[in-house]
C-alpha atoms as a PDB file:
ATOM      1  CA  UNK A   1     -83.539   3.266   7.444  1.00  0.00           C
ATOM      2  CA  UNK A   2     -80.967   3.245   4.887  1.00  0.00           C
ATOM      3  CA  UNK A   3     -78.771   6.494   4.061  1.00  0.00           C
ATOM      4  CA  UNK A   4     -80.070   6.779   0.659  1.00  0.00           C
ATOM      5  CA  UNK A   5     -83.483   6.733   1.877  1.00  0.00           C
ATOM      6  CA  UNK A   6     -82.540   9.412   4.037  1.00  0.00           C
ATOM      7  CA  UNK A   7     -80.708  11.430   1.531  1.00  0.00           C
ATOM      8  CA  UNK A   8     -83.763  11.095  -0.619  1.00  0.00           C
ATOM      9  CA  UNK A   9     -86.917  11.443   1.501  1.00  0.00           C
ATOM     10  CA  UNK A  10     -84.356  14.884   2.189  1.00  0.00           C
ATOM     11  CA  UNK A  11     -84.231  15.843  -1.446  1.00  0.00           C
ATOM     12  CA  UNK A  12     -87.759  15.504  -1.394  1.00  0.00           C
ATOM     13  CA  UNK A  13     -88.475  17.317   0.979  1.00  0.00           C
ATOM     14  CA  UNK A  14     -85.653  19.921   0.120  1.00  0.00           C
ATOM     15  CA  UNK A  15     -87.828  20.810  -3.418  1.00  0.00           C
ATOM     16  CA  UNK A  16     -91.548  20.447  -1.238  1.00  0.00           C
ATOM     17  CA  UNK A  17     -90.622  23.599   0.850  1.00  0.00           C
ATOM     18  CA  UNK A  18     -89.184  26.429  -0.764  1.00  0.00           C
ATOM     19  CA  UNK A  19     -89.650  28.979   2.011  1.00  0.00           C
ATOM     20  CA  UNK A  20     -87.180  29.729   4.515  1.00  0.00           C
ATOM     21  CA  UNK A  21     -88.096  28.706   8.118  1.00  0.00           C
ATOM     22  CA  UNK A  22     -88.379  32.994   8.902  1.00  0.00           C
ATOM     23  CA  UNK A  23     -90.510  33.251   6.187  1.00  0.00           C
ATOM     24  CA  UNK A  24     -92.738  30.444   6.936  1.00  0.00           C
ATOM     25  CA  UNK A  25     -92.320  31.653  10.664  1.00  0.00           C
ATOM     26  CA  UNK A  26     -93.874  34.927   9.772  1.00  0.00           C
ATOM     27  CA  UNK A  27     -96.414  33.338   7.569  1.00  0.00           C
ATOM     28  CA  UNK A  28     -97.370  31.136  10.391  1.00  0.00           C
ATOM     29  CA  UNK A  29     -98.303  34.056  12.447  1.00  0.00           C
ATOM     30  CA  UNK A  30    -101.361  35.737  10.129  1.00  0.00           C
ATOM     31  CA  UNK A  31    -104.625  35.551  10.462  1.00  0.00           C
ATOM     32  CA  UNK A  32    -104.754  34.024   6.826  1.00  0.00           C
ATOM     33  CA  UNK A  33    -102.670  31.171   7.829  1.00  0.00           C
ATOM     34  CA  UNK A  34    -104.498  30.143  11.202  1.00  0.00           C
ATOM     35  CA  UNK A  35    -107.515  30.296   9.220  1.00  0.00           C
ATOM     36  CA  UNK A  36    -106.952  27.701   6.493  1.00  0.00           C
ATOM     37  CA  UNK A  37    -106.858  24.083   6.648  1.00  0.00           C
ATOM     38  CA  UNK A  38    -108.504  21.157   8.609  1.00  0.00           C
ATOM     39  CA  UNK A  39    -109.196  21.730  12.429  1.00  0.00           C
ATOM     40  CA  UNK A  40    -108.753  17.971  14.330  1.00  0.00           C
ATOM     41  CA  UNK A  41    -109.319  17.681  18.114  1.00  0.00           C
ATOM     42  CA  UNK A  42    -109.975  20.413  20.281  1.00  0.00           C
ATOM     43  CA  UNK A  43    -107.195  22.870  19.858  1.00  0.00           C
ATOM     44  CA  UNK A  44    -108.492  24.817  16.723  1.00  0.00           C
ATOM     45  CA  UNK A  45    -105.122  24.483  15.158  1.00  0.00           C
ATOM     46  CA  UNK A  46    -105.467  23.227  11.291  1.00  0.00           C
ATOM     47  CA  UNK A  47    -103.302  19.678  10.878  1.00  0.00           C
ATOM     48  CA  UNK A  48    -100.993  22.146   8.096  1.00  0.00           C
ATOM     49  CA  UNK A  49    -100.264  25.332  11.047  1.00  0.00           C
ATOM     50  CA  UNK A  50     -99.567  22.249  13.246  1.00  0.00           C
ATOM     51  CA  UNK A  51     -96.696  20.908  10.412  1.00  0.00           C
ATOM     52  CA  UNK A  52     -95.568  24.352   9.661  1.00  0.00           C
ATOM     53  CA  UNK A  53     -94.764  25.034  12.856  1.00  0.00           C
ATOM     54  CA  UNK A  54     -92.783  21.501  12.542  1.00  0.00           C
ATOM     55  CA  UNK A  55     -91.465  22.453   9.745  1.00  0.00           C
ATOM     56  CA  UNK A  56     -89.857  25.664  10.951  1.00  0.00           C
ATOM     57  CA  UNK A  57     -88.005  23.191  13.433  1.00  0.00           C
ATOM     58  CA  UNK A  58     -87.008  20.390  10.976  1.00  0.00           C
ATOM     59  CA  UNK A  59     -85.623  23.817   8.778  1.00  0.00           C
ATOM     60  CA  UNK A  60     -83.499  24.121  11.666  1.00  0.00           C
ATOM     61  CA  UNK A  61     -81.875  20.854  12.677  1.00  0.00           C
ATOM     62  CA  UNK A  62     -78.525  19.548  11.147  1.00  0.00           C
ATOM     63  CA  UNK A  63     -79.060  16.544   9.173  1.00  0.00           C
ATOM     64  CA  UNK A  64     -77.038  14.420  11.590  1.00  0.00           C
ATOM     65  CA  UNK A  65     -80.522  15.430  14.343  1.00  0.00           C
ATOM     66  CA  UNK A  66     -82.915  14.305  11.833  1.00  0.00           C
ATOM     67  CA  UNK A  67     -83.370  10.475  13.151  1.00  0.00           C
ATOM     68  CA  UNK A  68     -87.071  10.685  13.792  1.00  0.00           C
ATOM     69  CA  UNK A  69     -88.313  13.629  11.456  1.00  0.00           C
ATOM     70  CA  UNK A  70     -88.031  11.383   7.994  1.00  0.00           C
ATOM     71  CA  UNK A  71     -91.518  10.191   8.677  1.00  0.00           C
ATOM     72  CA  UNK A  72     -92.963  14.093   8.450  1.00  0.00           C
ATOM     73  CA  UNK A  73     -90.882  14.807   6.248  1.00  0.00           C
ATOM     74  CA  UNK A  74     -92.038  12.227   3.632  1.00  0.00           C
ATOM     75  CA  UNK A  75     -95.883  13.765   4.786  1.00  0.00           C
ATOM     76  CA  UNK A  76     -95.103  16.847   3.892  1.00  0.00           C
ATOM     77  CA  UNK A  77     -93.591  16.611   0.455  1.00  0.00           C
ATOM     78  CA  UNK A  78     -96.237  13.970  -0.154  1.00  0.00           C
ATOM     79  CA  UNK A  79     -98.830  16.763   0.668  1.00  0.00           C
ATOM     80  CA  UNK A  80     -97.225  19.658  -1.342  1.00  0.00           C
ATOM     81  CA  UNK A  81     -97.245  17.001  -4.580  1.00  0.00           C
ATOM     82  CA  UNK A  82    -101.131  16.160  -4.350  1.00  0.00           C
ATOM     83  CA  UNK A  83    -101.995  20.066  -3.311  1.00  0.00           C
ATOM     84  CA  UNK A  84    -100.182  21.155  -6.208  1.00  0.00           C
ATOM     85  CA  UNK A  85    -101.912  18.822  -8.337  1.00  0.00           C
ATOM     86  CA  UNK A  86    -105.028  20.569  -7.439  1.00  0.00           C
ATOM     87  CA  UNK A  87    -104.541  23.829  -8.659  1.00  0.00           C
ATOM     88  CA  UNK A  88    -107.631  25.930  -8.767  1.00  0.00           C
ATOM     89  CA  UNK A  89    -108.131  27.140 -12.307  1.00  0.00           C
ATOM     90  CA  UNK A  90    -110.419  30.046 -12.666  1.00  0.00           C
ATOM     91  CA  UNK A  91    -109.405  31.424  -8.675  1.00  0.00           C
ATOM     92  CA  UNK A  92    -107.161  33.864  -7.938  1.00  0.00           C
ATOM     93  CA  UNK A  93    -104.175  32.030  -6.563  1.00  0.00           C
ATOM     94  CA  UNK A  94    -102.476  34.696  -5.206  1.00  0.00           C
ATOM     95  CA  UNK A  95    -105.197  34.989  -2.354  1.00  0.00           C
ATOM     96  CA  UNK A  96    -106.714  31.474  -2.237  1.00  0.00           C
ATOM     97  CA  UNK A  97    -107.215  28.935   0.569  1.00  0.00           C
ATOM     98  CA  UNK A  98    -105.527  26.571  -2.181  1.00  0.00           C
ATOM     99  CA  UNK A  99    -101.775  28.641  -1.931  1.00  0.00           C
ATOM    100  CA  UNK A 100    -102.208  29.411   1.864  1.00  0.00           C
ATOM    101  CA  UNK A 101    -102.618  25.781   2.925  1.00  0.00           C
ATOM    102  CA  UNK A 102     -99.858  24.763   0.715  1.00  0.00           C
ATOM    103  CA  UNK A 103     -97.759  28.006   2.532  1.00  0.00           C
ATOM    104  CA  UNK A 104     -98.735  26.445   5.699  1.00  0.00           C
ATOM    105  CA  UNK A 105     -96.846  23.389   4.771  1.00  0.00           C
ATOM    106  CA  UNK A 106     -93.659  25.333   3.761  1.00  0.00           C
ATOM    107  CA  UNK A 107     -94.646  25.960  -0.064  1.00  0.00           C
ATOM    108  CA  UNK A 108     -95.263  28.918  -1.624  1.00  0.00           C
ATOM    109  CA  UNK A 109     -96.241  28.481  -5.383  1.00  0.00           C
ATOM    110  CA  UNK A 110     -95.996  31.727  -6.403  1.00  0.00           C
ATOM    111  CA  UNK A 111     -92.355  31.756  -5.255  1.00  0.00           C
ATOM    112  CA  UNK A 112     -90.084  31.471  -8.033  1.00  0.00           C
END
């Protein structure tokens, strides 16, 4: 993969999560979290807890250690584009399954 496909897919993904890997850390760990999403196989994790908990890690790594994390991080700022194209519009999105499965993937859209 080419540096400026790296350096983008990392912008990308840069302006997809804009909460810090504590935050999303301690998001991670409510009951609201664990209790949103899609639940694949037999672990009764949702597929966003799963990334979020990736996330925290990729948060963490220098960009030099990010050889084979482009991949979810393309996912997951392709995922935060078509959530936030859903917005609900007569919900309260302060407390909606819409905003906590979008938290789960690192984005809060309240968050200024």
């Amino acid at each position: 993969m080419a540096d400026d496909d790296r350096d983008a897919i990392r912008k990308d993904f840069d302006e997809a999560v804009n909460m810090s890997a504590s935050e999303l850390g301690k998001w991670l760990d409510t009951d609201e979290s664990q209790e949103v999403g899609q639940k694949s196989g037999g672990s009764g994790e949702s597929t966003g807890h799963e990334m979020g908990r990736r996330i925290v890690e990729l948060l963490g790594k220098k960009k030099g250690d990010l050889d084979d994390d482009y991949a979810a991080m393309k996912k997951v700022h392709g995922y935060v584009q078509r959530h936030m194209a859903q917005e609900p519009k007569k919900e309260d999105v302060e407390s909606s399954k819409w905003r906590y499965s979008l938290m789960n993937w690192g984005h809060d859209p309240l968050k200024k």
